[in-house]
N, C-alpha and C. Protein backbone atom coordinates (compact mmCIF):
# COMPACT_ATOMS: atom_id res chain seq x y z
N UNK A 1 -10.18 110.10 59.46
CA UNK A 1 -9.15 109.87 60.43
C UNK A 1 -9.56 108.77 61.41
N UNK A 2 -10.83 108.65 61.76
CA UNK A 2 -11.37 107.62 62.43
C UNK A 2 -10.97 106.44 61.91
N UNK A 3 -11.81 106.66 60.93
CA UNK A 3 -11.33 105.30 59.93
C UNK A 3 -10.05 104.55 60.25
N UNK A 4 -9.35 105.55 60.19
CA UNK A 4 -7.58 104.77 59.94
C UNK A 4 -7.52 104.19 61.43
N UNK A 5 -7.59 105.36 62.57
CA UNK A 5 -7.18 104.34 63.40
C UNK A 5 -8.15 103.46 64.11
N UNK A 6 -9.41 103.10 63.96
CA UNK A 6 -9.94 101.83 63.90
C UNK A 6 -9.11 100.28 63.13
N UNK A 7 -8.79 100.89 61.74
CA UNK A 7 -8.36 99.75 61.08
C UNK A 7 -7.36 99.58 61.63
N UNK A 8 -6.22 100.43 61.97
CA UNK A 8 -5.24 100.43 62.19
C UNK A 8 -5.58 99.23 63.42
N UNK A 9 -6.03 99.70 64.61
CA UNK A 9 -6.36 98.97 66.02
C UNK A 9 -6.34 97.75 65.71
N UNK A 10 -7.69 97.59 64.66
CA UNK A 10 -8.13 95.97 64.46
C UNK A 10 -6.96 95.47 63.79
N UNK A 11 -6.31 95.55 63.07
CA UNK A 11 -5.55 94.57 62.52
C UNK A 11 -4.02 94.98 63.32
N UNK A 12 -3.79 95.57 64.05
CA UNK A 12 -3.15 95.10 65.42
C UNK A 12 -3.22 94.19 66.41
N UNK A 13 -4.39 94.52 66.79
CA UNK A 13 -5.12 92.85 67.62
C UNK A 13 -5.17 92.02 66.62
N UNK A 14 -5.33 91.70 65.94
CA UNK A 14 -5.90 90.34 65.03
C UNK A 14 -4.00 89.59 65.03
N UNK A 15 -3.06 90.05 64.78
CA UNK A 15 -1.96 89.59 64.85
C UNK A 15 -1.83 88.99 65.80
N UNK A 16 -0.83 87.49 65.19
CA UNK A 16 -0.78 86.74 66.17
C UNK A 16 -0.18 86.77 67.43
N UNK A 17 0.94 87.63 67.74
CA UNK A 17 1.59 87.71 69.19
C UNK A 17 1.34 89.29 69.68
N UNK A 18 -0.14 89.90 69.44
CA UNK A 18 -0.20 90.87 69.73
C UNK A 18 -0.48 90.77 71.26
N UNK A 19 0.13 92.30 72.27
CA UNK A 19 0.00 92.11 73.44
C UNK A 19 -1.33 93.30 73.21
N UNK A 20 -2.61 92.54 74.02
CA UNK A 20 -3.88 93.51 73.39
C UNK A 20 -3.67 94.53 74.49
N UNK A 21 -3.78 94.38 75.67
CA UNK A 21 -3.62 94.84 76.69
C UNK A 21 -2.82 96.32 76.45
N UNK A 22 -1.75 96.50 75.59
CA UNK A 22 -1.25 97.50 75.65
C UNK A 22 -1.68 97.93 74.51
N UNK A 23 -2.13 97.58 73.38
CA UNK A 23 -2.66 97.87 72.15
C UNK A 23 -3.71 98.79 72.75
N UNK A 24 -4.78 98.20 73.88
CA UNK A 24 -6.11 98.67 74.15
C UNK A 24 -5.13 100.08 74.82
N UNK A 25 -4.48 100.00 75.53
CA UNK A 25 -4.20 101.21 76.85
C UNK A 25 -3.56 102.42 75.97
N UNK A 26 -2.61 102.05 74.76
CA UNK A 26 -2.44 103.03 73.87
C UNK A 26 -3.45 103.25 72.66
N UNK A 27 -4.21 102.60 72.48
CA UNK A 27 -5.98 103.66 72.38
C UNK A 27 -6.15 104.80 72.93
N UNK A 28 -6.87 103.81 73.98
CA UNK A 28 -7.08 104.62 75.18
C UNK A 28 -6.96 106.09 75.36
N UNK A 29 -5.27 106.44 75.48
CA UNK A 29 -4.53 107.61 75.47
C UNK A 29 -4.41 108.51 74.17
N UNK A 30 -4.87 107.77 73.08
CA UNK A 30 -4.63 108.28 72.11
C UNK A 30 -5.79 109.12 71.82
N UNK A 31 -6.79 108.59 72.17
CA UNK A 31 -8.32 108.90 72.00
C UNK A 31 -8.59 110.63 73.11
N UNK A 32 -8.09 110.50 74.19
CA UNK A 32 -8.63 111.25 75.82
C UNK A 32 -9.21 111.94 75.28
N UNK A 33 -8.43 113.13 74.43
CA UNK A 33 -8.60 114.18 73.67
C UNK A 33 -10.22 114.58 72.91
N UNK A 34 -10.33 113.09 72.57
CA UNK A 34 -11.46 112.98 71.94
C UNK A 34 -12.37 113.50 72.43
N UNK A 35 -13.39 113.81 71.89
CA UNK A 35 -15.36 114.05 71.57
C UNK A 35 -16.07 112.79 72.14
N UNK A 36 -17.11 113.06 73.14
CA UNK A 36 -17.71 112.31 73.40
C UNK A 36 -18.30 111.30 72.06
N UNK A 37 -18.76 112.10 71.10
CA UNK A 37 -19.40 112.30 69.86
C UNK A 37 -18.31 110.89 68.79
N UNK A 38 -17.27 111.50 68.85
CA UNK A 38 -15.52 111.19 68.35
C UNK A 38 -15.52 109.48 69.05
N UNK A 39 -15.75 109.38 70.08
CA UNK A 39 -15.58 107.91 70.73
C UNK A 39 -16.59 107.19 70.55
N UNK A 40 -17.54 107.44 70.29
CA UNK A 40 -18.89 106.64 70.15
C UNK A 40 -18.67 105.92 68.75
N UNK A 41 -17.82 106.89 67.48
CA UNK A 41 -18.04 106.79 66.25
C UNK A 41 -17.04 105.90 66.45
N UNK A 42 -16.01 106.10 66.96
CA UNK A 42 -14.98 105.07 66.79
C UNK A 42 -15.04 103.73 67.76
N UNK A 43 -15.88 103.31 68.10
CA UNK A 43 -15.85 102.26 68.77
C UNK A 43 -17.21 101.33 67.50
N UNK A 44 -18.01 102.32 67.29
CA UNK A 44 -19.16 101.78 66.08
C UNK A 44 -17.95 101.19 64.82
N UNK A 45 -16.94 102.06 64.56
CA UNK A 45 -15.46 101.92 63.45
C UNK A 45 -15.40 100.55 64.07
N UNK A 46 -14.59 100.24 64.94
CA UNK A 46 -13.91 98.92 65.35
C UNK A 46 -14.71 98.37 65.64
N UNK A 47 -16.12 97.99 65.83
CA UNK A 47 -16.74 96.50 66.34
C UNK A 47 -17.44 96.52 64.66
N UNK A 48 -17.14 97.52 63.56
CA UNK A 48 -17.65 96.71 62.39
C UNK A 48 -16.39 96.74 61.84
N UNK A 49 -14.88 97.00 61.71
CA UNK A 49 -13.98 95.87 61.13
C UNK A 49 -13.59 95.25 61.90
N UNK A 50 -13.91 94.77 63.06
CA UNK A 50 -13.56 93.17 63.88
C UNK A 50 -14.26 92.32 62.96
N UNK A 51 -15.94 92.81 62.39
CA UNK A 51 -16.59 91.87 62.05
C UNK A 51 -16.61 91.44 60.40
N UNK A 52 -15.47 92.19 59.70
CA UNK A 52 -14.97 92.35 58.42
C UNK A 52 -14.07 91.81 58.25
N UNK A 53 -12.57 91.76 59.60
CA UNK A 53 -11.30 91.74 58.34
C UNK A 53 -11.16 90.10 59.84
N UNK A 54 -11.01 89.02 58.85
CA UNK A 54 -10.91 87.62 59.12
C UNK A 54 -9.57 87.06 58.77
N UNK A 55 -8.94 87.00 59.78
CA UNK A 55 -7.27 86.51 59.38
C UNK A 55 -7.16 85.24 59.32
């Protein structure tokens, strides 16, 4: 489930007229819920497909 919404995130931002700002803030909210444990993994998720998927 991580998985998805990492990828999901990154190739949201990577689009060209994405507004990140609200992309990041509905993270954010989506996450609260989360595991200290849960946020660590998913931030390790998204800074390795930032460094994977090349538009």
């Amino acid at each position: 489930m991580l998985d998805k919404i990492a990828y999901d995130y990154v190739t949201e931002i990577k689009t060209r007229s994405a507004n990140v700002a609200k992309i990041k803030y509905e993270l954010a909210e989506r996450v609260k819920k989360y595991s200290e444990e849960d946020k660590i993994k998913l931030r390790e998720l998204i800074q390795k497909w930032l460094s994977e998927i090349k538009f």
